[in-house]
C-alpha atoms as a PDB file:
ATOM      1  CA  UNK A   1       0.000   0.000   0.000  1.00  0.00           C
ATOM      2  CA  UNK A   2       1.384   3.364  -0.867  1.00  0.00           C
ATOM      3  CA  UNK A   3       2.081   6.012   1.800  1.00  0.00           C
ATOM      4  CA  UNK A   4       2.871   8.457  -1.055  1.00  0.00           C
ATOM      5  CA  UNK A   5       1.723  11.966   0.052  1.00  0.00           C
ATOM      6  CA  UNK A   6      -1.364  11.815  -2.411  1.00  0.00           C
ATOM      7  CA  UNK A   7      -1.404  15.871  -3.316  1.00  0.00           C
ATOM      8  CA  UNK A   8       2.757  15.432  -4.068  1.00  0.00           C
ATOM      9  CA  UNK A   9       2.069  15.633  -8.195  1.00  0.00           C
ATOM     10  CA  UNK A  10      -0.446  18.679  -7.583  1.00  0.00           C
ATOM     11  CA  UNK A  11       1.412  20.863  -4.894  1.00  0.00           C
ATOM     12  CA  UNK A  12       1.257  24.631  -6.176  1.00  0.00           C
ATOM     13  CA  UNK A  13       5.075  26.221  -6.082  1.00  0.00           C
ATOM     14  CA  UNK A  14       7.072  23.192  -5.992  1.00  0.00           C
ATOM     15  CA  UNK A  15      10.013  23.618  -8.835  1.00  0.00           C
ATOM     16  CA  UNK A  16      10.533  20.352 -10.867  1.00  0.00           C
ATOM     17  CA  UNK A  17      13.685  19.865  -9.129  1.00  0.00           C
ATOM     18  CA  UNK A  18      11.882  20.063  -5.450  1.00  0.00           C
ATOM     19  CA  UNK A  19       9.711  17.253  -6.869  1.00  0.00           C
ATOM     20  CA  UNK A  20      12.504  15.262  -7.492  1.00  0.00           C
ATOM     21  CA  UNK A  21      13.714  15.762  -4.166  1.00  0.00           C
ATOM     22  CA  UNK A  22      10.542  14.746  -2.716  1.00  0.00           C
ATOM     23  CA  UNK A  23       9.866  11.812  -5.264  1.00  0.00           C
ATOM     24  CA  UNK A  24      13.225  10.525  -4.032  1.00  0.00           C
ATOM     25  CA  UNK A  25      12.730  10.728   0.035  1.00  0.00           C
ATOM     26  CA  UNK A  26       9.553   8.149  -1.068  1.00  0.00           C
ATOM     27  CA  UNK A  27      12.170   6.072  -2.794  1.00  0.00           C
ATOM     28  CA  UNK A  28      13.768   5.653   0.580  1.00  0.00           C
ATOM     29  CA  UNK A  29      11.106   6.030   2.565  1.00  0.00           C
ATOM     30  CA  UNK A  30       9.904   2.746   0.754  1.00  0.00           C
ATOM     31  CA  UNK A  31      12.382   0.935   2.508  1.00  0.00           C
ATOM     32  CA  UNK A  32      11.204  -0.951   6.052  1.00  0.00           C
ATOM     33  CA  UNK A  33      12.137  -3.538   7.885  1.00  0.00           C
ATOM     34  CA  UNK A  34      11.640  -7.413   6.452  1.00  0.00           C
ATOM     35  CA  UNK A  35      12.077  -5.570   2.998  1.00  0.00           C
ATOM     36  CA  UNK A  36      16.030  -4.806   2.300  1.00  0.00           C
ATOM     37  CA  UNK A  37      15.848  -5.458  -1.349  1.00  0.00           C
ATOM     38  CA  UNK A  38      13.093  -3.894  -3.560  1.00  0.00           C
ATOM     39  CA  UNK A  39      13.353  -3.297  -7.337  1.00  0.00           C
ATOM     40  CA  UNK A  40      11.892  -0.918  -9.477  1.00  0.00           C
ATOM     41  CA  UNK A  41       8.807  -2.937  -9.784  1.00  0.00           C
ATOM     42  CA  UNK A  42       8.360  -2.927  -6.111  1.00  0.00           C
ATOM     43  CA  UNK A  43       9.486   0.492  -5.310  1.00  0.00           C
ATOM     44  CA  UNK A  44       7.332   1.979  -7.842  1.00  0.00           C
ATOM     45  CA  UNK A  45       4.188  -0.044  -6.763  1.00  0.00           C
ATOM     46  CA  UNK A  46       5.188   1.031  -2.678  1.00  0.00           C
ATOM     47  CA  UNK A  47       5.400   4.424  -3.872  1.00  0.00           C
ATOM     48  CA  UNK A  48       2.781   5.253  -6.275  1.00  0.00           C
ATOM     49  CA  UNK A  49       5.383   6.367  -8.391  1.00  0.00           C
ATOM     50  CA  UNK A  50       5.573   5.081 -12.696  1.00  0.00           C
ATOM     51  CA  UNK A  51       8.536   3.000 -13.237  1.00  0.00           C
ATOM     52  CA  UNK A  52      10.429   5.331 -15.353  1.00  0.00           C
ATOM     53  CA  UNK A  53      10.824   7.731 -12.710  1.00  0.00           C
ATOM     54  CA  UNK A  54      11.826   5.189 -10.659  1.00  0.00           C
ATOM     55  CA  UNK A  55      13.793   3.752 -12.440  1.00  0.00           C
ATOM     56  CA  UNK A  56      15.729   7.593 -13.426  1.00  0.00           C
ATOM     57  CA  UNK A  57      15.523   8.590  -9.458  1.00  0.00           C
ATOM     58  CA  UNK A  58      17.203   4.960  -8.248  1.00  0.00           C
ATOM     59  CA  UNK A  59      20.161   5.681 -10.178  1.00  0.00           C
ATOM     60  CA  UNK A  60      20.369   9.097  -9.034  1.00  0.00           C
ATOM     61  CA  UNK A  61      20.287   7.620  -5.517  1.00  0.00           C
ATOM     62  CA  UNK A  62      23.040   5.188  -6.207  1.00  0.00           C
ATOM     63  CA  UNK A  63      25.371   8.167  -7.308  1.00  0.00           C
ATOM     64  CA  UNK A  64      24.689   9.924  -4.516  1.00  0.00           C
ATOM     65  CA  UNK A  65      25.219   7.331  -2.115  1.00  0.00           C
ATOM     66  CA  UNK A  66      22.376   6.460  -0.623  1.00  0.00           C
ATOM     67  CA  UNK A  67      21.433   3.368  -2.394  1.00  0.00           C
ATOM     68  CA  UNK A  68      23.157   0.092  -3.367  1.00  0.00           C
ATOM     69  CA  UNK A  69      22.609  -1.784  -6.643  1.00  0.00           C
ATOM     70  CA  UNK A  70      22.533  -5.878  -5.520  1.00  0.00           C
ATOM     71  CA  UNK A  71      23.127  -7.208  -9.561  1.00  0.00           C
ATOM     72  CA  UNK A  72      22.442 -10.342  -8.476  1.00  0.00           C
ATOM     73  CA  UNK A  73      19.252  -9.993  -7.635  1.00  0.00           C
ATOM     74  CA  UNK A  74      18.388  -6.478  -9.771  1.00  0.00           C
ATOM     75  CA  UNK A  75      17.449  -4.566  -6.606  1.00  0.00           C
ATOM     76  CA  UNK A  76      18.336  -1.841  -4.644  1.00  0.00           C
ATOM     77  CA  UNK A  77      19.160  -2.100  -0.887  1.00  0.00           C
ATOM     78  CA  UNK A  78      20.154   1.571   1.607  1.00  0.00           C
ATOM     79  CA  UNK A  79      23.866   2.534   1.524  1.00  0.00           C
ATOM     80  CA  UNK A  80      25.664   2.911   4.672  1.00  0.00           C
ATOM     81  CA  UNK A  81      25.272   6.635   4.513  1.00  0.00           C
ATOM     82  CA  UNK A  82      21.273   6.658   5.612  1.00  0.00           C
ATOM     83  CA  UNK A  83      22.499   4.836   8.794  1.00  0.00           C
ATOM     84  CA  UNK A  84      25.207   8.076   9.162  1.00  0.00           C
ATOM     85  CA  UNK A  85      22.179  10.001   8.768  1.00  0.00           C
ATOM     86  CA  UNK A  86      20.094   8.308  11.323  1.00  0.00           C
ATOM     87  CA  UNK A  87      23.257   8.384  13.863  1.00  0.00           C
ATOM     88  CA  UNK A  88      23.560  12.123  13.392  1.00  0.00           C
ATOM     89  CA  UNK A  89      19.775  12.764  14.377  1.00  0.00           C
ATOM     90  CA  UNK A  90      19.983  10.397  17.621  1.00  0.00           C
ATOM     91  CA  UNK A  91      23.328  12.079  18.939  1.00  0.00           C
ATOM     92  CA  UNK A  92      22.344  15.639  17.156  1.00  0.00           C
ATOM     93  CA  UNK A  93      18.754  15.475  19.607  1.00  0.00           C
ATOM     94  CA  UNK A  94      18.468  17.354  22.763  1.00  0.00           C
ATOM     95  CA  UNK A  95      15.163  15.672  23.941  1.00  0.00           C
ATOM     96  CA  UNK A  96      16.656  12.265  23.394  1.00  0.00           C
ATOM     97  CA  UNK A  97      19.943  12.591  25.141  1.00  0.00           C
ATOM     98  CA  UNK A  98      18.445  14.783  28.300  1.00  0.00           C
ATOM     99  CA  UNK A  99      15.464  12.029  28.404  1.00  0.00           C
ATOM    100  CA  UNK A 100      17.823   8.729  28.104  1.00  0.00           C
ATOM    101  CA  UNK A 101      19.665   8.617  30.712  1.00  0.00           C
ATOM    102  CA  UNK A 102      16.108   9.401  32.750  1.00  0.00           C
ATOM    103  CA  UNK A 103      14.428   7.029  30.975  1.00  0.00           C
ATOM    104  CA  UNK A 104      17.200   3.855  31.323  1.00  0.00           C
ATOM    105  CA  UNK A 105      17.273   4.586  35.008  1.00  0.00           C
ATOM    106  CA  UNK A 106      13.395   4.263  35.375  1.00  0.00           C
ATOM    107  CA  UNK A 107      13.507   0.953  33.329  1.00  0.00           C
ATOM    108  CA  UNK A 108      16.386  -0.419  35.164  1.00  0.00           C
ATOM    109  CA  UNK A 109      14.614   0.462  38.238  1.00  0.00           C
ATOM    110  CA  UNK A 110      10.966  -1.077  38.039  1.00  0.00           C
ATOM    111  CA  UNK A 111      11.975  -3.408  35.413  1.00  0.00           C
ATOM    112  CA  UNK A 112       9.762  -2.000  32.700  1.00  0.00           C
ATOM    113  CA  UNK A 113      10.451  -1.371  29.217  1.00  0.00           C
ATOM    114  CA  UNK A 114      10.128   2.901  28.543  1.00  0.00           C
ATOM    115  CA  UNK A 115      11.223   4.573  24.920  1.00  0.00           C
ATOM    116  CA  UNK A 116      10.972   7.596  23.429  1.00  0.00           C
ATOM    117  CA  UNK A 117       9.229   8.175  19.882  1.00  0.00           C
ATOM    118  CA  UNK A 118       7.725  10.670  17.569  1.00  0.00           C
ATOM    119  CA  UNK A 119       5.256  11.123  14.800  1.00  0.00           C
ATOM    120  CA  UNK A 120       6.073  10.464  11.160  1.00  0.00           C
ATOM    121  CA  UNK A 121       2.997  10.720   9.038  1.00  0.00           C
ATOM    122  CA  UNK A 122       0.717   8.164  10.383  1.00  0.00           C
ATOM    123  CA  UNK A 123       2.813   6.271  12.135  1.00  0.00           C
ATOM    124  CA  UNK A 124       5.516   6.596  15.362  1.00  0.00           C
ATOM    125  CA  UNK A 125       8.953   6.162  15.335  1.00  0.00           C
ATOM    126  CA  UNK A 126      10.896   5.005  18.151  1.00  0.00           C
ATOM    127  CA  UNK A 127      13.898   7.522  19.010  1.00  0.00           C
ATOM    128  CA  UNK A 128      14.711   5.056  21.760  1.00  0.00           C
ATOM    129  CA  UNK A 129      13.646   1.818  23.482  1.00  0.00           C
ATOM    130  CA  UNK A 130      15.383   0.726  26.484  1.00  0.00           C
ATOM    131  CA  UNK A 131      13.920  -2.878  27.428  1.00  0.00           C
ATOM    132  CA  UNK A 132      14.019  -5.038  30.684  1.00  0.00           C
ATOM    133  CA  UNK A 133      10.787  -6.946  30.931  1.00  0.00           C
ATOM    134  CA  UNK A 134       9.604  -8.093  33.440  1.00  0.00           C
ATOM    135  CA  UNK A 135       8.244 -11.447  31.400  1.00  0.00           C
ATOM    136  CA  UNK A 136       9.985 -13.093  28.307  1.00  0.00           C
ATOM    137  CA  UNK A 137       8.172 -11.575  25.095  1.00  0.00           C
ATOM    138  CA  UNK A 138       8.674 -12.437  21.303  1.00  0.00           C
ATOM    139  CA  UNK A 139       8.203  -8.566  20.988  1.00  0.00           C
ATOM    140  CA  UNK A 140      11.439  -6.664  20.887  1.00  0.00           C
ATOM    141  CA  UNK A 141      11.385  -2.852  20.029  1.00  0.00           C
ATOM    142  CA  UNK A 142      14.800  -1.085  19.453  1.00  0.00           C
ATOM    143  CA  UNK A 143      14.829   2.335  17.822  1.00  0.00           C
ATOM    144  CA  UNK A 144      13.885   3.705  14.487  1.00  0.00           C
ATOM    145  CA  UNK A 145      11.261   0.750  14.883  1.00  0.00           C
ATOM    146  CA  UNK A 146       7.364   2.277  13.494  1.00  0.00           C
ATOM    147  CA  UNK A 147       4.103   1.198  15.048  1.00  0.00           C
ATOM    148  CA  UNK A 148       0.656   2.241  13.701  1.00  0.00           C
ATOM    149  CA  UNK A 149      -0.566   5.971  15.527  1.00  0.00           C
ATOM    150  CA  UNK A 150      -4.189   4.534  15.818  1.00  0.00           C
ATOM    151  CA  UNK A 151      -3.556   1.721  17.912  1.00  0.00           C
ATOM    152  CA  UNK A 152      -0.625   2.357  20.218  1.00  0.00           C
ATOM    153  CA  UNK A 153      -0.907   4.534  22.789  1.00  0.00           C
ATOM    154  CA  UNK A 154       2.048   6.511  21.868  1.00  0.00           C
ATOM    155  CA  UNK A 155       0.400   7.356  18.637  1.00  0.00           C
ATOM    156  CA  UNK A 156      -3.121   8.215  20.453  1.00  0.00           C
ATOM    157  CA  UNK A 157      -1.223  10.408  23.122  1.00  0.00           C
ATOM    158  CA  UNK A 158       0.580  12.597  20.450  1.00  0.00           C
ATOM    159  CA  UNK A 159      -2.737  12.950  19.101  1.00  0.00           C
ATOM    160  CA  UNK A 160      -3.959  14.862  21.671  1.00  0.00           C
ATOM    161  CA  UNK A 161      -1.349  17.372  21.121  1.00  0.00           C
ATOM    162  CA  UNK A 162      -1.870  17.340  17.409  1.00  0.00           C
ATOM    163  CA  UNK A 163      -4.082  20.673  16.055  1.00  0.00           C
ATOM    164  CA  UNK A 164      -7.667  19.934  14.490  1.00  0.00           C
ATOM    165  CA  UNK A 165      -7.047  20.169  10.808  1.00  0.00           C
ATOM    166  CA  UNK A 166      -3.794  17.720  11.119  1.00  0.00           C
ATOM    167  CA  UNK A 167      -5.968  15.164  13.600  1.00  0.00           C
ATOM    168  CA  UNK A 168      -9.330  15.767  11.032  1.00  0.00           C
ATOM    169  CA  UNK A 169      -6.905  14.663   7.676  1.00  0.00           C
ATOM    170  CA  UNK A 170      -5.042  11.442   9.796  1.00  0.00           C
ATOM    171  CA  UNK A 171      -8.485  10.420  11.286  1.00  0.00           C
ATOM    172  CA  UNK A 172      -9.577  10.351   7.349  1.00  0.00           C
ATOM    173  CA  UNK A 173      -7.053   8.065   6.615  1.00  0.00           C
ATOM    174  CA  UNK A 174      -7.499   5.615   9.105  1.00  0.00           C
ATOM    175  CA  UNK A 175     -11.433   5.479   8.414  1.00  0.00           C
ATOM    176  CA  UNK A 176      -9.475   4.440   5.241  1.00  0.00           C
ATOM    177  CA  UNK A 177      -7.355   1.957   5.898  1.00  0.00           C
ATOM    178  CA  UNK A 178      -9.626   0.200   9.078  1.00  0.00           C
ATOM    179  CA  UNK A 179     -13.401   0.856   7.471  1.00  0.00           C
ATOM    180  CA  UNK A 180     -15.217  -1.510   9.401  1.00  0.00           C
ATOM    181  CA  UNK A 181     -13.138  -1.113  12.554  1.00  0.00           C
ATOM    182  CA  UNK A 182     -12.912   2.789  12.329  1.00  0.00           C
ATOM    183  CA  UNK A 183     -16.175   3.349  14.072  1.00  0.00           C
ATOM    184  CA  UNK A 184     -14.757   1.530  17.339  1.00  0.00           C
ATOM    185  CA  UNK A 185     -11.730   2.566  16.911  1.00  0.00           C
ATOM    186  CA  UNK A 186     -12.662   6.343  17.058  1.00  0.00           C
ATOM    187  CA  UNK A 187     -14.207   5.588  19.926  1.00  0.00           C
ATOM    188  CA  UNK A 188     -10.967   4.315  22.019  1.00  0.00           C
ATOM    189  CA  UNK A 189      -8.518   7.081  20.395  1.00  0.00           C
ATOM    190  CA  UNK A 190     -11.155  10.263  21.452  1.00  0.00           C
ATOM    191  CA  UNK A 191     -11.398   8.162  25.118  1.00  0.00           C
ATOM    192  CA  UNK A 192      -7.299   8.055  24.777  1.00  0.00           C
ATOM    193  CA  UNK A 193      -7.454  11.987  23.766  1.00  0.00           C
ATOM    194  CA  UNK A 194      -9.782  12.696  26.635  1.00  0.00           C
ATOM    195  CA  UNK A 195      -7.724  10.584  29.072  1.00  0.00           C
ATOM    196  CA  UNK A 196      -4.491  12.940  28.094  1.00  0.00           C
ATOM    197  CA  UNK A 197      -6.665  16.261  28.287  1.00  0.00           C
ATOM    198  CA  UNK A 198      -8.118  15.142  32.063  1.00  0.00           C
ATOM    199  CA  UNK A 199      -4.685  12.617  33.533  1.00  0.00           C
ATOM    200  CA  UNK A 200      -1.798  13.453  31.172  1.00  0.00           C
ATOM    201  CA  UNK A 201      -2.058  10.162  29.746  1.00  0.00           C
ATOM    202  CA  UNK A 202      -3.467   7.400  27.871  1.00  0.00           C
ATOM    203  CA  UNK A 203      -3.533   3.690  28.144  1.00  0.00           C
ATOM    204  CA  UNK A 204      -3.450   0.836  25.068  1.00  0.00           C
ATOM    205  CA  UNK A 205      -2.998  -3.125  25.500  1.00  0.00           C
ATOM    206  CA  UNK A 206      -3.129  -3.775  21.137  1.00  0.00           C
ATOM    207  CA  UNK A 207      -1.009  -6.580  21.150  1.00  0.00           C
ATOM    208  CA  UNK A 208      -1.886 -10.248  23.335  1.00  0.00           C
ATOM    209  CA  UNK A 209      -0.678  -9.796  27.161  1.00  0.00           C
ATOM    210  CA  UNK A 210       1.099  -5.735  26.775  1.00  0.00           C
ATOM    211  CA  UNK A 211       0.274  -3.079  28.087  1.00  0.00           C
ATOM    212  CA  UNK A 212       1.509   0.437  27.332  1.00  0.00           C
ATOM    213  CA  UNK A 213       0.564   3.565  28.946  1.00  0.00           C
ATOM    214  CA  UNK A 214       2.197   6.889  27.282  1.00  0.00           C
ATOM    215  CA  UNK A 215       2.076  10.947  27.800  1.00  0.00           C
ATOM    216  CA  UNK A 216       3.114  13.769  25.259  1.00  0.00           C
ATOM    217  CA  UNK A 217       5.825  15.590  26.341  1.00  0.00           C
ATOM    218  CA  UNK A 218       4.961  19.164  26.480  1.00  0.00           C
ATOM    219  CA  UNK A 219       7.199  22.603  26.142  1.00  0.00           C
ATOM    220  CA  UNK A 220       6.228  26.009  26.238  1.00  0.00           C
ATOM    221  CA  UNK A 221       6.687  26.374  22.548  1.00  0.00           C
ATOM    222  CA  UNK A 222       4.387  23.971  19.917  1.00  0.00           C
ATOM    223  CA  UNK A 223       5.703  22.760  17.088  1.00  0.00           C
ATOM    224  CA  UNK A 224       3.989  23.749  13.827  1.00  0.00           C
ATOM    225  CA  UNK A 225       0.421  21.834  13.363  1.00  0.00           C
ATOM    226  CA  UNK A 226       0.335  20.914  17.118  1.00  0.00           C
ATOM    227  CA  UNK A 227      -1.738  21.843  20.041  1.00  0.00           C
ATOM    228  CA  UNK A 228       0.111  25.188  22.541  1.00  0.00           C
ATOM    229  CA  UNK A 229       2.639  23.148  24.691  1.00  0.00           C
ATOM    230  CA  UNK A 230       3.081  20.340  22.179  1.00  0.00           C
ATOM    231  CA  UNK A 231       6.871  19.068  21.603  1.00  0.00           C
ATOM    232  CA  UNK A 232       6.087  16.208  18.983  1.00  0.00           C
ATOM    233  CA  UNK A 233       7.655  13.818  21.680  1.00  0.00           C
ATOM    234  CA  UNK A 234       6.143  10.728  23.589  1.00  0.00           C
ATOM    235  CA  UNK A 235       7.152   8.839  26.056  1.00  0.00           C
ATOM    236  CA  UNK A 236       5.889   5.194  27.147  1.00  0.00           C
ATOM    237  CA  UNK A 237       6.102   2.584  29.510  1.00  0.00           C
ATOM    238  CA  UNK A 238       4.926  -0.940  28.868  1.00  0.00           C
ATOM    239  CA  UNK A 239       4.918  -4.443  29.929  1.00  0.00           C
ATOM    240  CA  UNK A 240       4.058  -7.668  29.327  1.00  0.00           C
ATOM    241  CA  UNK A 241       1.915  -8.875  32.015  1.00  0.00           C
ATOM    242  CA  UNK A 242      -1.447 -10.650  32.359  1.00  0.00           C
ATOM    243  CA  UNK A 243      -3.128  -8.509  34.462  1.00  0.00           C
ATOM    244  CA  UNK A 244      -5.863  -6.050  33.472  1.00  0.00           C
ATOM    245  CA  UNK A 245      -5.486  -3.201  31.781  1.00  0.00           C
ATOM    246  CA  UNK A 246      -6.838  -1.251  35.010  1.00  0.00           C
ATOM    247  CA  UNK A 247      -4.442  -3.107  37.197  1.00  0.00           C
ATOM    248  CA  UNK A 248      -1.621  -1.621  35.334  1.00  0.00           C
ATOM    249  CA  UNK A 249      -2.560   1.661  34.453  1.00  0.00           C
ATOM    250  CA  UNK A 250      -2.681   2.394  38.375  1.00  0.00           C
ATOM    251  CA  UNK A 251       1.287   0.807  39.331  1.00  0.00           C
ATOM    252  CA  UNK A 252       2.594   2.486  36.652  1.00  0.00           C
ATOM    253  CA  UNK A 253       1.107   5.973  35.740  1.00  0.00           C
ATOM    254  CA  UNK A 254       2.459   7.517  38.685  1.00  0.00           C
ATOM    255  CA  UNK A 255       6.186   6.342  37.623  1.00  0.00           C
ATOM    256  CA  UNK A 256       5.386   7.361  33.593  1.00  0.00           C
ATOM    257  CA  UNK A 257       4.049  10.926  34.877  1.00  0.00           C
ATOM    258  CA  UNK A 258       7.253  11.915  37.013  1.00  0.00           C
ATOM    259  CA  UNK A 259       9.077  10.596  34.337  1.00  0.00           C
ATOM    260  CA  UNK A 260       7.536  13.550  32.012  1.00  0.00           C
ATOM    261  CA  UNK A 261       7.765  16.293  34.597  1.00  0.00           C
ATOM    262  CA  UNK A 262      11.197  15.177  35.240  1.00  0.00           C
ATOM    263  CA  UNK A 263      12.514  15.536  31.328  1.00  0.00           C
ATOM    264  CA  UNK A 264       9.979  18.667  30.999  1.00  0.00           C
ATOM    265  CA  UNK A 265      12.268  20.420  33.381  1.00  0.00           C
ATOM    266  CA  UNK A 266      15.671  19.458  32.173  1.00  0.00           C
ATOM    267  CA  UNK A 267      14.332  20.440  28.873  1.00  0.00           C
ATOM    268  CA  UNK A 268      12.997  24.076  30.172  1.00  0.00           C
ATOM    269  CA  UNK A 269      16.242  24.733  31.522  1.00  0.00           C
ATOM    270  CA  UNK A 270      18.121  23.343  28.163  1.00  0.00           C
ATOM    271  CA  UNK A 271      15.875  26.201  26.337  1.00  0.00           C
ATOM    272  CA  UNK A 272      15.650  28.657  28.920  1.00  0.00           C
END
């Protein structure tokens, strides 16, 4: 299924050579895990993109680096310079290296798994996850993982923060992609927006036996498209446990909201 910004061919102002800078992020953005090699075919049918300006924009990527051409198999797979990239944002962020070394001590502490992500499109990204379970768990998340906004808490806490016209297009898309589960599923991400609004948090258990509770990470200054306050950050905490969701949400929301106060006020005084 594409995630190809669907107004990118129509956007008013953008020079031909924008485009192509644009056209070529979705080349890489087509990239996820499970899926190293894609050809042209498969890029072009991830991206929305025709094959012959796949096919020009692939070899553009090559020369510059950030693709590698597997002959074998006539695919593409990333070059060693997107990981560069990626290592430059982790050690280039403020939020993430004030809130690690909080966030590690918590985990190590309660023995709880807590990370760090933000919003891309519809989805979350993991900046960090630092993980000590309490129970084994075939789930491991380590960072620059995605998980879906509408059904993780993370992504249902930043959407709290997120202004009406950018929550009104994303809730569009997942009525969408989920049709005949969009009606319930509405209903638990306005309860998880309410539950921010009143406690600071919200509370999710989509996946068999884990639980996740998370809280937006506020700032005096919003980020464009986001509520006053908003930072674009969340933090979680989850575990994999079979007790109720209820049972959880009270042994562990105390720890999650100091957690935010606490990395709120290193970051006020790292922008003060």
């Amino acid at each position: 299924m594409s995630r190809m910004t669907p107004s990118l061919e129509q956007k008013p102002g953008i020079s031909p050579a924008n485009r192509s800078l644009e056209r070529g992020v979705e080349i890489l953005r087509a990239f996820r895990p499970g899926s190293e090699l894609l050809g042209n075919a498969e890029l072009a049918d991830r991206t929305g993109l025709s094959r012959s300006t796949v096919s020009r924009l692939t070899q553009t990527l090559v020369g510059a680096g950030m693709l590698q051409v597997d002959a074998g198999q006539r695919a593409y797979r990333l070059a060693p310079a997107v990981l560069s990239l990626a290592h430059a944002m982790r050690s280039g962020s403020s939020v993430l290296s004030l809130a690690a070394p909080k966030m590690r001590a918590l985990a190590e502490s309660r023995r709880i798994n807590v990370g760090l992500a933000a919003p891309d499109r519809d989805e979350m990204v993991y900046l960090e996850s630092i993980r000590y379970n309490r129970r084994v768990s075939l789930r491991n998340v380590v960072s620059g993982q995605r998980v879906p906004m509408e059904l993780t808490s993370l992504g249902r806490a930043w959407l709290a923060t997120a202004g009406e016209p950018r929550r009104k297009a994303l809730y569009a898309l997942f009525k969408q992609r989920r049709r005949e589960q969009w009606p319930a599923l509405r209903e638990e991400i306005e309860a998880a927006v309410a539950s921010v609004n009143a406690r600071g948090f919200c509370a999710a258990a989509w996946q068999p036996e884990v639980v996740a509770l998370a809280a937006p990470i506020r700032l005096p200054a919003a980020q464009p498209g986001e509520a006053p306050g908003a930072s674009g950050y969340v933090l979680n905490l989850s575990v994999s446990s079979s007790e109720s969701l209820a049972s959880v949400v009270r042994e562990l929301s105390p720890a999650l909201l100091a957690l935010v106060a606490d990395v709120e006020r290193a970051l006020a005084r790292g922008f003060a």
